[in-house]
Protein backbone atom coordinates (compact mmCIF):
# COMPACT_ATOMS: atom_id res chain seq x y z
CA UNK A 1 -44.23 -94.26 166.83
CA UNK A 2 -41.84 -92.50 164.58
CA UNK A 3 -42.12 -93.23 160.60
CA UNK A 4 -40.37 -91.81 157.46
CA UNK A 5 -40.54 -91.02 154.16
CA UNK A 6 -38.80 -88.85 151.71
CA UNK A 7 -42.25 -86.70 151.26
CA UNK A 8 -45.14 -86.30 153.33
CA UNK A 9 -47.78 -84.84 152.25
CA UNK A 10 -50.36 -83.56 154.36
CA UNK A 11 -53.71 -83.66 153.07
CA UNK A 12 -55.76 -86.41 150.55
CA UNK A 13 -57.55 -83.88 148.41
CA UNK A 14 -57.40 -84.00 145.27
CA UNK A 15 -53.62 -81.70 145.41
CA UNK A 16 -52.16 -83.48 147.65
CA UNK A 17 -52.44 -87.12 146.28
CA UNK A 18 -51.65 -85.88 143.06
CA UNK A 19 -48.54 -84.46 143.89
CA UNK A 20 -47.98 -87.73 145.79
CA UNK A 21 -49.09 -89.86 142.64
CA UNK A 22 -46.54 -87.56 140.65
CA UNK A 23 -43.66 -88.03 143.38
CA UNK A 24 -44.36 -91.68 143.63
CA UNK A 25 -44.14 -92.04 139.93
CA UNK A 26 -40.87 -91.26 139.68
CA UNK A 27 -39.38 -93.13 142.56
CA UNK A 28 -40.08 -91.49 146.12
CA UNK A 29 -41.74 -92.93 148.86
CA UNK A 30 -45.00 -90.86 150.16
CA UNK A 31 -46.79 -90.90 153.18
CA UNK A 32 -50.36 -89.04 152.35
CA UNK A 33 -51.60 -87.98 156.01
CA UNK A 34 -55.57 -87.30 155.86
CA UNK A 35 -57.48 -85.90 158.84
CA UNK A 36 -61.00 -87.36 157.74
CA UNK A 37 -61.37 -91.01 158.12
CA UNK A 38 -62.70 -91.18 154.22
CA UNK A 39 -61.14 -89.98 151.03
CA UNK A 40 -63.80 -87.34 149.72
CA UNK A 41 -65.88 -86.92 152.73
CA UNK A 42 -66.65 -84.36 152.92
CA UNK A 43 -66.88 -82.78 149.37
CA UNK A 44 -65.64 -79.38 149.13
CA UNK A 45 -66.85 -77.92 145.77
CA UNK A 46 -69.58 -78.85 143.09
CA UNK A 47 -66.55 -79.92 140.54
CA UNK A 48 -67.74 -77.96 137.76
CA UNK A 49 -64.35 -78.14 135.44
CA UNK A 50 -63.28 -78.22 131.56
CA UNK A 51 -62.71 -81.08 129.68
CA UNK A 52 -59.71 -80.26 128.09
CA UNK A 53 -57.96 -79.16 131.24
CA UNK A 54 -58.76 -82.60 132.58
CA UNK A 55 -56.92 -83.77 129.10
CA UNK A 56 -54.22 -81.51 129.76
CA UNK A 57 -53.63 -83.75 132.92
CA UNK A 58 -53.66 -86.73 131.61
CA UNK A 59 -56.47 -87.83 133.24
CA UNK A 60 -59.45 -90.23 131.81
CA UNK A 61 -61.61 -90.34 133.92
CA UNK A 62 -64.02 -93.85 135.04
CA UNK A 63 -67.78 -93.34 133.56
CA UNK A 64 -68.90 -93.49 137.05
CA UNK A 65 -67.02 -90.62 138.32
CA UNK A 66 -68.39 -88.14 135.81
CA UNK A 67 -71.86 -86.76 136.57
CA UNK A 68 -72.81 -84.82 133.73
CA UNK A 69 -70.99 -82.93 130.38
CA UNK A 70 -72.10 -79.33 129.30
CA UNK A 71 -72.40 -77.75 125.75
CA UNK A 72 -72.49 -74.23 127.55
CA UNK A 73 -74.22 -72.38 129.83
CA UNK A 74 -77.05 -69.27 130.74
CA UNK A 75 -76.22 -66.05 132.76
CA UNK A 76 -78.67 -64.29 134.55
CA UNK A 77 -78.55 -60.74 135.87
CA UNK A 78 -79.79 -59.35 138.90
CA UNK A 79 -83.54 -58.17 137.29
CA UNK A 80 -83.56 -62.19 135.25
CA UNK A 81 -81.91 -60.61 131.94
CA UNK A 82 -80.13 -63.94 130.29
CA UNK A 83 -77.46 -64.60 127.79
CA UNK A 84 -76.80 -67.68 126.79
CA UNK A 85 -73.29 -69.25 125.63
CA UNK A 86 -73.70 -72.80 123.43
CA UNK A 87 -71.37 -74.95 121.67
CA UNK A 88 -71.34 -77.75 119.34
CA UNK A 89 -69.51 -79.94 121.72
CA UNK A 90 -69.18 -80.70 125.42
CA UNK A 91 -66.82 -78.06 127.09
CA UNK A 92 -66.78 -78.72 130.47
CA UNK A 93 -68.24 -81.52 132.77
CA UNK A 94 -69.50 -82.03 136.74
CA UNK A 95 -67.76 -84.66 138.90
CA UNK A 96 -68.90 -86.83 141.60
CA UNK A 97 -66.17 -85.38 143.79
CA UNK A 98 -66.13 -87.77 146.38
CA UNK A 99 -65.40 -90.37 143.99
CA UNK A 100 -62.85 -88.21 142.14
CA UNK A 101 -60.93 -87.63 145.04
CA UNK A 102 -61.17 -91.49 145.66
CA UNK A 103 -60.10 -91.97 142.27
CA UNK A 104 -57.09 -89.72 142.23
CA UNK A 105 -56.07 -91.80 145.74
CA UNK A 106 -56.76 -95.53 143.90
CA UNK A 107 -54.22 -94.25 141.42
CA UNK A 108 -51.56 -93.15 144.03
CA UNK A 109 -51.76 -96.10 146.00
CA UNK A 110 -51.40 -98.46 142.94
CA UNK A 111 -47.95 -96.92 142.91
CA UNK A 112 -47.13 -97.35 146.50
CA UNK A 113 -48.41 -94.15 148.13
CA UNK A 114 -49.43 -94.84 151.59
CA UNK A 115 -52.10 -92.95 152.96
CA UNK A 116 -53.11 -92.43 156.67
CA UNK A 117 -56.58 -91.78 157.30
CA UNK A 118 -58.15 -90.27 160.64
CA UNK A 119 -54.60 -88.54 161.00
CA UNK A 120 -54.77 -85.24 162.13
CA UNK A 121 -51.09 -83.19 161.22
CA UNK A 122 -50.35 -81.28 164.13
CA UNK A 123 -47.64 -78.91 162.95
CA UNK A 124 -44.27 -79.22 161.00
CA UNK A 125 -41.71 -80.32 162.87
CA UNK A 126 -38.36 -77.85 161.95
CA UNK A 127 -34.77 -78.78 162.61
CA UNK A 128 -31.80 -75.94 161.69
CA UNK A 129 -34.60 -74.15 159.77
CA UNK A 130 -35.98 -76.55 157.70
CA UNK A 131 -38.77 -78.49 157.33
CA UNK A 132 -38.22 -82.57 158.66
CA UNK A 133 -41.41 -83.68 158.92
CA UNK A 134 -44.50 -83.05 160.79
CA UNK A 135 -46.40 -84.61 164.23
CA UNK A 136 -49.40 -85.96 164.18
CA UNK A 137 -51.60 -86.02 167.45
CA UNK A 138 -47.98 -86.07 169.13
CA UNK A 139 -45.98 -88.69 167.02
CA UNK A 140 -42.76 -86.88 165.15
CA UNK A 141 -42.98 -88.29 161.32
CA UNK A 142 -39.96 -88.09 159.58
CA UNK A 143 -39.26 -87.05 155.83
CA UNK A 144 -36.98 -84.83 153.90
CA UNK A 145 -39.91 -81.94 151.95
CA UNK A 146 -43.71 -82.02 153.30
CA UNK A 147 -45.88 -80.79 150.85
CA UNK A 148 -48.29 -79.00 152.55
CA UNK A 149 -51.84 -78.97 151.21
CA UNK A 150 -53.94 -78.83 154.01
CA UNK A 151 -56.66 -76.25 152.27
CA UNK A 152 -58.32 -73.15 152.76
CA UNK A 153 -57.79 -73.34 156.48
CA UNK A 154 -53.28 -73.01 156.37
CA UNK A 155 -53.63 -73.79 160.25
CA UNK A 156 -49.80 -75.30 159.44
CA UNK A 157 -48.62 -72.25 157.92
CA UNK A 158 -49.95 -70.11 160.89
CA UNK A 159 -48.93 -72.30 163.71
CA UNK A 160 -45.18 -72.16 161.83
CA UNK A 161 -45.49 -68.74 161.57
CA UNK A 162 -45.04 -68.55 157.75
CA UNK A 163 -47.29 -66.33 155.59
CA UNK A 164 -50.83 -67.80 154.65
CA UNK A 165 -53.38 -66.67 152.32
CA UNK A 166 -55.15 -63.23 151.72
CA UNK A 167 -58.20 -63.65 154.15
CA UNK A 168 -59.67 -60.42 153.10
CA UNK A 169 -60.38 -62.28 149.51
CA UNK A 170 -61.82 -65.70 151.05
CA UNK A 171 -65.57 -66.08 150.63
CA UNK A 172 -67.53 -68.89 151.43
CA UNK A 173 -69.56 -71.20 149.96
CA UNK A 174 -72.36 -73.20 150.25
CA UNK A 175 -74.16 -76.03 148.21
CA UNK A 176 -76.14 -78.85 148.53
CA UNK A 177 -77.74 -81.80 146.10
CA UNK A 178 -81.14 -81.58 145.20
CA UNK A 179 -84.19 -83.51 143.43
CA UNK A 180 -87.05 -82.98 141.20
CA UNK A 181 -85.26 -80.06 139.08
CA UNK A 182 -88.02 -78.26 136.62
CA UNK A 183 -86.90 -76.26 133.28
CA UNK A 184 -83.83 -77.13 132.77
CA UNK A 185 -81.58 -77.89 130.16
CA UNK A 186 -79.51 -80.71 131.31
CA UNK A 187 -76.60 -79.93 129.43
CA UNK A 188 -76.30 -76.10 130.00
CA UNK A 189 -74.94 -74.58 133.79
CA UNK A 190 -76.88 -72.25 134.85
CA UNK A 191 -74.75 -68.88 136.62
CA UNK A 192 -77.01 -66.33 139.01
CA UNK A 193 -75.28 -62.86 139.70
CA UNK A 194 -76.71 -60.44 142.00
CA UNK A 195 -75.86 -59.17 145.34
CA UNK A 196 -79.34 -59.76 147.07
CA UNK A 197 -78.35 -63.81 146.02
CA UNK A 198 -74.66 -64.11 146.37
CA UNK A 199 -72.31 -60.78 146.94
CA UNK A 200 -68.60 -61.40 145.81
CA UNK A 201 -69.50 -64.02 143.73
CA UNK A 202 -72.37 -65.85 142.15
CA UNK A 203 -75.06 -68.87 142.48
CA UNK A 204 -75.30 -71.61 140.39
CA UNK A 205 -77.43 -74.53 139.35
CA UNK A 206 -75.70 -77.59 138.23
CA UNK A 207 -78.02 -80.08 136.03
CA UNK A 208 -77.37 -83.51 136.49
CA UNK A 209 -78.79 -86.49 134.04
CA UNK A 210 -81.57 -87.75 136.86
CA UNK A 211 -83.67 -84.41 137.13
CA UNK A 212 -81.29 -83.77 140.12
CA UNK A 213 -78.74 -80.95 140.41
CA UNK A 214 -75.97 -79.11 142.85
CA UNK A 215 -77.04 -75.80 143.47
CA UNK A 216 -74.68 -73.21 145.63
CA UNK A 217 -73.38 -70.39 146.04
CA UNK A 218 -70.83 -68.07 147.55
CA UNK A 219 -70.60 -65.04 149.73
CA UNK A 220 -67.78 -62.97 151.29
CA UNK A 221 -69.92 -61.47 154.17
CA UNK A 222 -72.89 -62.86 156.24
CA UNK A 223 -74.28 -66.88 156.52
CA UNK A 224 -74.29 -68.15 153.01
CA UNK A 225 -77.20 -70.77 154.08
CA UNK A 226 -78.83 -68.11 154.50
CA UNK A 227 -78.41 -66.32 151.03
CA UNK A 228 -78.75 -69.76 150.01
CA UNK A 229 -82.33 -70.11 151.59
CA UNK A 230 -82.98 -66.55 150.14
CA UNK A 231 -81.83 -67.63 146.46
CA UNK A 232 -83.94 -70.31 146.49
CA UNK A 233 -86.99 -68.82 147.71
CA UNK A 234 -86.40 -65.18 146.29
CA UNK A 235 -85.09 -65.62 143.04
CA UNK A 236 -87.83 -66.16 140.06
CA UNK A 237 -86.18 -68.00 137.56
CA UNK A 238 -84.43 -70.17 140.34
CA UNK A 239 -87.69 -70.82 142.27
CA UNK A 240 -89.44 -71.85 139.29
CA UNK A 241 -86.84 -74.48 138.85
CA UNK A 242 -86.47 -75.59 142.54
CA UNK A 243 -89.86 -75.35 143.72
CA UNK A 244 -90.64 -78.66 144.27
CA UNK A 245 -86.98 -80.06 144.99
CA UNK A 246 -85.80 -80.83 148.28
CA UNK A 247 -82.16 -80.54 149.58
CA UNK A 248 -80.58 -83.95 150.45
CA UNK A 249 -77.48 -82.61 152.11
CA UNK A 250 -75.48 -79.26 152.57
CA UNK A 251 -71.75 -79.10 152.71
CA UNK A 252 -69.64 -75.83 153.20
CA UNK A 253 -65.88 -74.59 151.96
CA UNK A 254 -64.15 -71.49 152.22
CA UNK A 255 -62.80 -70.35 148.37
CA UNK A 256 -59.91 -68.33 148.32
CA UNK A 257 -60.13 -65.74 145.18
CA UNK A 258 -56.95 -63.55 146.22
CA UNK A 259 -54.41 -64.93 144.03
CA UNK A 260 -51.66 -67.49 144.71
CA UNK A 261 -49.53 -66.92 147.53
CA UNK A 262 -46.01 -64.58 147.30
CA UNK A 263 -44.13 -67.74 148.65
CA UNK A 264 -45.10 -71.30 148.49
CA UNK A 265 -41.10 -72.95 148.59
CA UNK A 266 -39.62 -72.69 151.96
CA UNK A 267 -36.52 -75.20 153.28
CA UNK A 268 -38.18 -78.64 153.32
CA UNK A 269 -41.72 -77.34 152.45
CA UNK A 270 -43.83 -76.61 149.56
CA UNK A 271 -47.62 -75.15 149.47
CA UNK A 272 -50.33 -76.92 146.99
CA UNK A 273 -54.20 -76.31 146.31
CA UNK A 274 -56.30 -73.77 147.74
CA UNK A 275 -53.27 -73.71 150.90
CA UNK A 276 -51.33 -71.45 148.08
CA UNK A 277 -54.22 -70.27 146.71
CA UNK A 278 -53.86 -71.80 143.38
CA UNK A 279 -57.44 -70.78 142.61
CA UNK A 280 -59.02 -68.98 139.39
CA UNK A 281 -59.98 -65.72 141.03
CA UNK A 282 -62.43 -64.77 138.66
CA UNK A 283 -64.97 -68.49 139.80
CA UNK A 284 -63.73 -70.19 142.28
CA UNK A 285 -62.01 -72.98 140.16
CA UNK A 286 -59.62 -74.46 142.26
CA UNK A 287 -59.25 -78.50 140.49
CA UNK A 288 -57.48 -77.71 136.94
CA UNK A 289 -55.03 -75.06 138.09
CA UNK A 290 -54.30 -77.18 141.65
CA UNK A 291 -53.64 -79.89 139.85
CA UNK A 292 -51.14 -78.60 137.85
CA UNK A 293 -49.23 -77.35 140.05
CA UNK A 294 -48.94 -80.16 142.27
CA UNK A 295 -48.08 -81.96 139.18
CA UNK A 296 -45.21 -79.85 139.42
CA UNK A 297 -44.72 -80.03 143.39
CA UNK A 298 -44.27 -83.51 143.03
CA UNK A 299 -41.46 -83.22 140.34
CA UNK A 300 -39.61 -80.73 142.09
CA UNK A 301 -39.43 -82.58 145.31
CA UNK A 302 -38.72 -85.67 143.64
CA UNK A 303 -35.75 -83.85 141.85
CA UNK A 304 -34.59 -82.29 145.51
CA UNK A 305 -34.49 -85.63 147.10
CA UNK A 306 -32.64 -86.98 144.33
CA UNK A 307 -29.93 -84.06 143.96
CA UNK A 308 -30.02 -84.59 147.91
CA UNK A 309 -30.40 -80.84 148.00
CA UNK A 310 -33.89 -79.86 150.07
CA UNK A 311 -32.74 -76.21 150.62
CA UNK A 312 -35.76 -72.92 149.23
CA UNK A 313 -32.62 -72.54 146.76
CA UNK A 314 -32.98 -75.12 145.02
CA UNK A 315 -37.34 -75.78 145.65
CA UNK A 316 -37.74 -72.27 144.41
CA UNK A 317 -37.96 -74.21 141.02
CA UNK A 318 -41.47 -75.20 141.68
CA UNK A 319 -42.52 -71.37 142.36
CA UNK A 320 -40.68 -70.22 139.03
CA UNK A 321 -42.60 -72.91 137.23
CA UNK A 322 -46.19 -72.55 137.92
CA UNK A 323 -45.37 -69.04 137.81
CA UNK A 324 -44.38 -69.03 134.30
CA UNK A 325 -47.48 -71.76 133.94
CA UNK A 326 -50.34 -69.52 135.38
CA UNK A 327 -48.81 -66.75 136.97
CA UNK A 328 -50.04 -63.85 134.47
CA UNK A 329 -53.15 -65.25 134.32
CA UNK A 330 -53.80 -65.69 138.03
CA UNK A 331 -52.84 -61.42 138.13
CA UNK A 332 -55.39 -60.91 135.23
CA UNK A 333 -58.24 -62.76 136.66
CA UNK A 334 -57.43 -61.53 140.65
CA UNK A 335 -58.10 -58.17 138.40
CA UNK A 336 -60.58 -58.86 136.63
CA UNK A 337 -62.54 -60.41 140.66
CA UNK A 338 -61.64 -56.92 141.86
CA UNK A 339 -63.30 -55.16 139.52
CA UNK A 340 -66.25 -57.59 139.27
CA UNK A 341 -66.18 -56.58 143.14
CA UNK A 342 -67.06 -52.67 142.64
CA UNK A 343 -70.10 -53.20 140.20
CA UNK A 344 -73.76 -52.49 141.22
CA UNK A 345 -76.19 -55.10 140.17
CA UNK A 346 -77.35 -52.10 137.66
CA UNK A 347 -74.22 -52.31 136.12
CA UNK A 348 -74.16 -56.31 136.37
CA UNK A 349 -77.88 -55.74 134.84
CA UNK A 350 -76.39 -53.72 131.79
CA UNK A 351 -73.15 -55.86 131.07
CA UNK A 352 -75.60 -59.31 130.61
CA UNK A 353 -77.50 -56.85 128.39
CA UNK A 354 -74.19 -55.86 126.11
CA UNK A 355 -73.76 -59.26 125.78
CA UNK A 356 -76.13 -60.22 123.75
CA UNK A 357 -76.09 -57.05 121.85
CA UNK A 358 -72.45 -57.56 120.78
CA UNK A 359 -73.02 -61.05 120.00
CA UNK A 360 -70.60 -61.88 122.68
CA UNK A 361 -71.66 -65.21 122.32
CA UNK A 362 -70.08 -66.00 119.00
CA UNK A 363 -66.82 -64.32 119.95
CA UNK A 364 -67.18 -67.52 123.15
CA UNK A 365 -67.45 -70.14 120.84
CA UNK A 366 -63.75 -69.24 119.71
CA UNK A 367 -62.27 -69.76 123.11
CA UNK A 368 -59.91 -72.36 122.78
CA UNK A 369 -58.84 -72.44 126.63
CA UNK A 370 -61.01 -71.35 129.37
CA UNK A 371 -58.26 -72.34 132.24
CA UNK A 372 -55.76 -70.09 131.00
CA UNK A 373 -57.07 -66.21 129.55
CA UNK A 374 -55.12 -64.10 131.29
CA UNK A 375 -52.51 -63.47 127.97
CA UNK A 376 -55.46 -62.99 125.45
CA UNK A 377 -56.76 -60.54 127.94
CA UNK A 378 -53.89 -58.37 128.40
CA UNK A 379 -54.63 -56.02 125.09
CA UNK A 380 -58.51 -55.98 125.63
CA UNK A 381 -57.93 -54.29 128.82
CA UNK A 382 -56.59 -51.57 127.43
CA UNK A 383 -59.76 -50.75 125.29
CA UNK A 384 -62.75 -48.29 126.14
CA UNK A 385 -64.53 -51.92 126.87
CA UNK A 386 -62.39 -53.10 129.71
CA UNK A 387 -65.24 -53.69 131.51
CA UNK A 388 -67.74 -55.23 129.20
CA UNK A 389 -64.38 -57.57 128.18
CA UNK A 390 -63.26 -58.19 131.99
CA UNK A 391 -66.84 -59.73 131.93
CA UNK A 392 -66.20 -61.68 129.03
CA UNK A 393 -63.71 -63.49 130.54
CA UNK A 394 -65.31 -63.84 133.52
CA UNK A 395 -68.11 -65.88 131.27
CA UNK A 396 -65.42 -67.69 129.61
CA UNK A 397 -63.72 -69.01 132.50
CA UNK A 398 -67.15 -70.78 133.60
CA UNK A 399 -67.83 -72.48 130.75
């Protein structure tokens, strides 16, 4: 059976029924096309994210929906060396992201975004070269701009032929919910570096208020239950903690940490979420900068629909905005990964170790913005302590 809308958007994350909430908003009629038969299942990332970015959104968010609110956080090198970041206030929070997700798709629907669960999108469907809609399992759906934000995965963008994310800078994660959590302060994150525990990235513990926490982590090569097994087991500060938790579930997503994508306009299309990579190379964070940009997905198309002009032309908009809205800092922090990338845990080992010898933890407390560094960054690097200062922000964008 054949349907239309002006967008469809494929995809319920958290991306894509924001940029349909957004599009709605203004006056368009959205189809939201989700392959899992629940909003939120499965979760895809712990939804460790700061408070003022979810201000920045507009968003207040139900009690129920967040888990737990953080004054800081502790850093642990390789050999259990710590430094410890605090503030006076809460500067970033956990989410339930199952109900987040949920939430963000109660909000869309309230303004008449119709969402299709169970619905697998088979490809786009193209006519003259642009973008008319999509099929799904077989059944042509009609619209005039698809906003594509499928995920990690761009199966769309491959099967169209269209250029998809850097899969040499995708590395995968791991995490699961667990009980009975000893030694730890509830309102401080705890970060583990180290390649023996999680190469290309780092582990993490994640207090929640009921002695429970998430704990994860992320790899670029090899099975990350298994580093996740070793982690647990292997590391002593972590063991300690965990030793008499138990996991309650596991759940797995790739995290891409190569940058946003060269093009994410085409004719009748534009790219959201991790499917353009809108991801904070330097952590993984994927929800505040996603969001805004398909805050602004959802204007543009709106705008192309109403100008009844669809055409890259006039959707290259979108790419010039969240370009001039995170595009330096994206290129700072895809640096900053790369050269996090090339350092030995003896260097990792010696940079936790400057920390706390140049105070580094004052200078944190006068962050006003840990989504968007890259600017205050740019004369630091030039400095004999490019490295110590790449790690600085790498601290700062956690907390």
């Amino acid at each position: 059976m054949n349907r239309k809308a002006d967008i469809i958007v494929v995809g319920g994350g958290p991306c894509g029924s924001f940029s349909a909430l957004t599009a709605a908003k203004l006056g368009a009629t959205v189809i939201v096309f989700e392959e899992h038969k629940k909003i939120g299942v499965p979760s895809h990332c712990a939804g460790h994210i700061s408070l003022r970015g979810l201000q920045r959104l507009g968003l207040s968010l139900p009690r129920e929906v967040v888990e737990n609110k953080f004054n800081g956080a502790v850093f642990y090198s390789p050999s259990g060396c710590e430094f410890r970041v605090r503030f006076t206030s809460p500067v970033t929070c956990v989410l339930d992201r199952t109900l987040f997700d949920k939430y963000l798709a109660e909000l869309a629907e309230q303004v008449g975004v119709e969402y299709s669960l169970g619905a697998r999108v088979d490809s786009f469907v193209f006519d003259n070269d642009f973008v008319k809609g999509v099929s799904v399992e077989g059944a042509k759906m009609e619209s005039k701009i698809v906003i594509d934000s499928e995920g990690c995965s761009s199966v769309l963008l491959k099967k169209a032929g269209l250029p998809a994310l850097d899969r040499s800078m995708v590395v995968y994660g791991v995490e699961g919910e667990v009980d009975n959590v000893k030694n730890v302060d509830q309102d401080t994150v705890e970060v583990y570096l180290g390649r023996n525990y999680a190469p290309s990235l780092y582990a993490w513990i994640i207090p929640r208020k009921d002695d429970s926490a998430k704990v994860g982590l992320a790899t670029k090569a090899g099975n990350p239950r298994k580093y996740l097994r070793h982690f647990v087991s292997h590391n002593p500060k972590a063991r300690e903690k965990l030793k008499q938790s138990r996991f309650v579930r596991l759940s797995y997503h790739p995290i891409p940490l190569g940058g946003p994508l060269a093009k994410t306009y085409y004719n009748g299309l534009l790219i959201v979420g991790d499917a353009a990579s809108h991801v904070k190379p330097t952590t993984g964070g994927g929800v505040v900068m996603g969001l805004n940009c398909a805050k602004m997905a959802g204007q543009t198309a709106y705008k192309a629909i109403k100008s009844g002009d669809c055409s890259e032309t006039f959707l290259s908009s979108y790419q010039h905005g969240w370009k001039k809205a995170i595009g330096f800092d994206m290129a700072v922090m895809r640096r900053i990964r790369l050269m996090l990338n090339r350092l030995s845990d003896d260097e990792l080992d010696k940079m936790i170790s400057w920390c706390s010898d140049l105070h580094l933890d004052e200078t944190l407390q006068k962050v006003k913005d840990v989504d968007f560094q890259g600017k205050a960054l740019l004369p630091i690097l030039k400095t004999p302590n490019t490295w110590i200062m790449a790690f600085y922000f790498f601290i700062a964008s956690i907390i």
